[in-house]
Protein backbone atom coordinates (compact mmCIF):
# COMPACT_ATOMS: atom_id res chain seq x y z
CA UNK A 1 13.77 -0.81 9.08
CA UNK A 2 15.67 -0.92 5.24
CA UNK A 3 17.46 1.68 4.39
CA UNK A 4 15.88 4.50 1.97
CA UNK A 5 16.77 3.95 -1.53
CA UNK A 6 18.64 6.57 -2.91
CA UNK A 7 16.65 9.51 -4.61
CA UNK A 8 13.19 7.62 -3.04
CA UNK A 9 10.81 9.44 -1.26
CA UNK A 10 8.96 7.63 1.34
CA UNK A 11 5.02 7.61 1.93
CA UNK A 12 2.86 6.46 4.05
CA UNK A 13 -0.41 4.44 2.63
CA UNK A 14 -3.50 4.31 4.61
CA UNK A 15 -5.53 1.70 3.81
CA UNK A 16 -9.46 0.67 4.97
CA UNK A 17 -11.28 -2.05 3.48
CA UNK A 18 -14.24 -1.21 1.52
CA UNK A 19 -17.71 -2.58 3.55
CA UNK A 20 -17.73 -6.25 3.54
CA UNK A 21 -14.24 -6.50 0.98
CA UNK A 22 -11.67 -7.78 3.75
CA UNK A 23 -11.59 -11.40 3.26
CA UNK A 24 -11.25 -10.69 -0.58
CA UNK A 25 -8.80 -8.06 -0.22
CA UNK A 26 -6.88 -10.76 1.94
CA UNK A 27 -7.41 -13.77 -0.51
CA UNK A 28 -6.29 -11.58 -3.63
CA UNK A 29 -3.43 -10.82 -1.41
CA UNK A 30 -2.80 -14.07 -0.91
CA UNK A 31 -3.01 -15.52 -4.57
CA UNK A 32 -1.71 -12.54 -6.57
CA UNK A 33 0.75 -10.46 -3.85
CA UNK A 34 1.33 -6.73 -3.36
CA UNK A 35 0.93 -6.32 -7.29
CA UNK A 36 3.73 -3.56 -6.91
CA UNK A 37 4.78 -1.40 -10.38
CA UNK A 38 8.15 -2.02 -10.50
CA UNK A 39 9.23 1.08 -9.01
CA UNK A 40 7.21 0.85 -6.06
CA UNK A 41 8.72 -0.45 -3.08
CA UNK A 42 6.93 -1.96 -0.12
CA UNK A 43 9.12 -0.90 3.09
CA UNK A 44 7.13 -2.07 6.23
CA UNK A 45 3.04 -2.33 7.57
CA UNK A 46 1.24 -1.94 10.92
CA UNK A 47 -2.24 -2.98 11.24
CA UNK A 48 -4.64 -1.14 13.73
CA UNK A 49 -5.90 -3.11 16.88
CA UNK A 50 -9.16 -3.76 14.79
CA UNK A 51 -7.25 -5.16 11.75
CA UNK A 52 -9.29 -2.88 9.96
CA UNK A 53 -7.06 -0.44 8.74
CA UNK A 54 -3.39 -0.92 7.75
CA UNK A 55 -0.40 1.44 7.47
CA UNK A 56 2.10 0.95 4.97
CA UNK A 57 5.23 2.64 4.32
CA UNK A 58 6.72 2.76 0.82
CA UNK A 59 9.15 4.33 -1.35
CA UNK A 60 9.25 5.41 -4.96
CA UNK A 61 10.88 8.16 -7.11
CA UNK A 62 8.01 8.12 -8.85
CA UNK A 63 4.66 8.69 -7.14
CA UNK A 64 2.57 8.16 -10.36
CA UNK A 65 2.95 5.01 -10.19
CA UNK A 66 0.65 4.90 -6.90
CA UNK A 67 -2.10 5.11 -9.42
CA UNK A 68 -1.20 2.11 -11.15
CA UNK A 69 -0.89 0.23 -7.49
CA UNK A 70 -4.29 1.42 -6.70
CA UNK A 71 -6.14 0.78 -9.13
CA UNK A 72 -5.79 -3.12 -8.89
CA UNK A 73 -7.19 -2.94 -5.76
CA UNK A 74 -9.78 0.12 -5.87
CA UNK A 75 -12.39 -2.28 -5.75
CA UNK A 76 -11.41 -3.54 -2.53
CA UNK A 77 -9.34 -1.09 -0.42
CA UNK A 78 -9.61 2.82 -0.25
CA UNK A 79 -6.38 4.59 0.39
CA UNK A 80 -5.25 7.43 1.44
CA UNK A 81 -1.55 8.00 0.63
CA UNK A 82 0.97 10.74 2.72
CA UNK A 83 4.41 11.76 1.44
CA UNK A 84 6.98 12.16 4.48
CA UNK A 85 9.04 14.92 5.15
């Protein structure tokens, strides 16, 4: 696993695809990336056995900018985000 960046706090991001939104969440994936903030930094992921919910670890200094992350893909995903100790 990378190393924390310095002054970064890491999270964990819990995401579940809305009802019927996986295949779009996946093809927006797929033709536009992560669609990070610059600030943002995608560490690692872990999908459940279903591939129906997906674990993500990331790092930022600044967790405001989760909001701007989310938002590009509220219509598709619902998340649930953890900071870690």
């Amino acid at each position: 696993m990378p190393a924390q960046a310095s002054g970064a706090r890491r999270y964990m991001v819990v995401e579940r695809f809305r009802p019927g939104k996986m295949a779009a969440a996946y093809e927006r994936f797929r033709t536009q990336g992560r669609l990070l903030p610059d600030g943002l930094r995608y560490v690692d992921s872990w999908l459940d056995p279903e591939a129906a919910v997906c674990f993500q670890l990331m790092e930022t200094e600044d967790p405001a900018l989760f909001a701007a992350w989310t938002a590009a893909w509220d219509d598709l995903v619902a998340f649930d985000i953890h900071p870690l100790a």
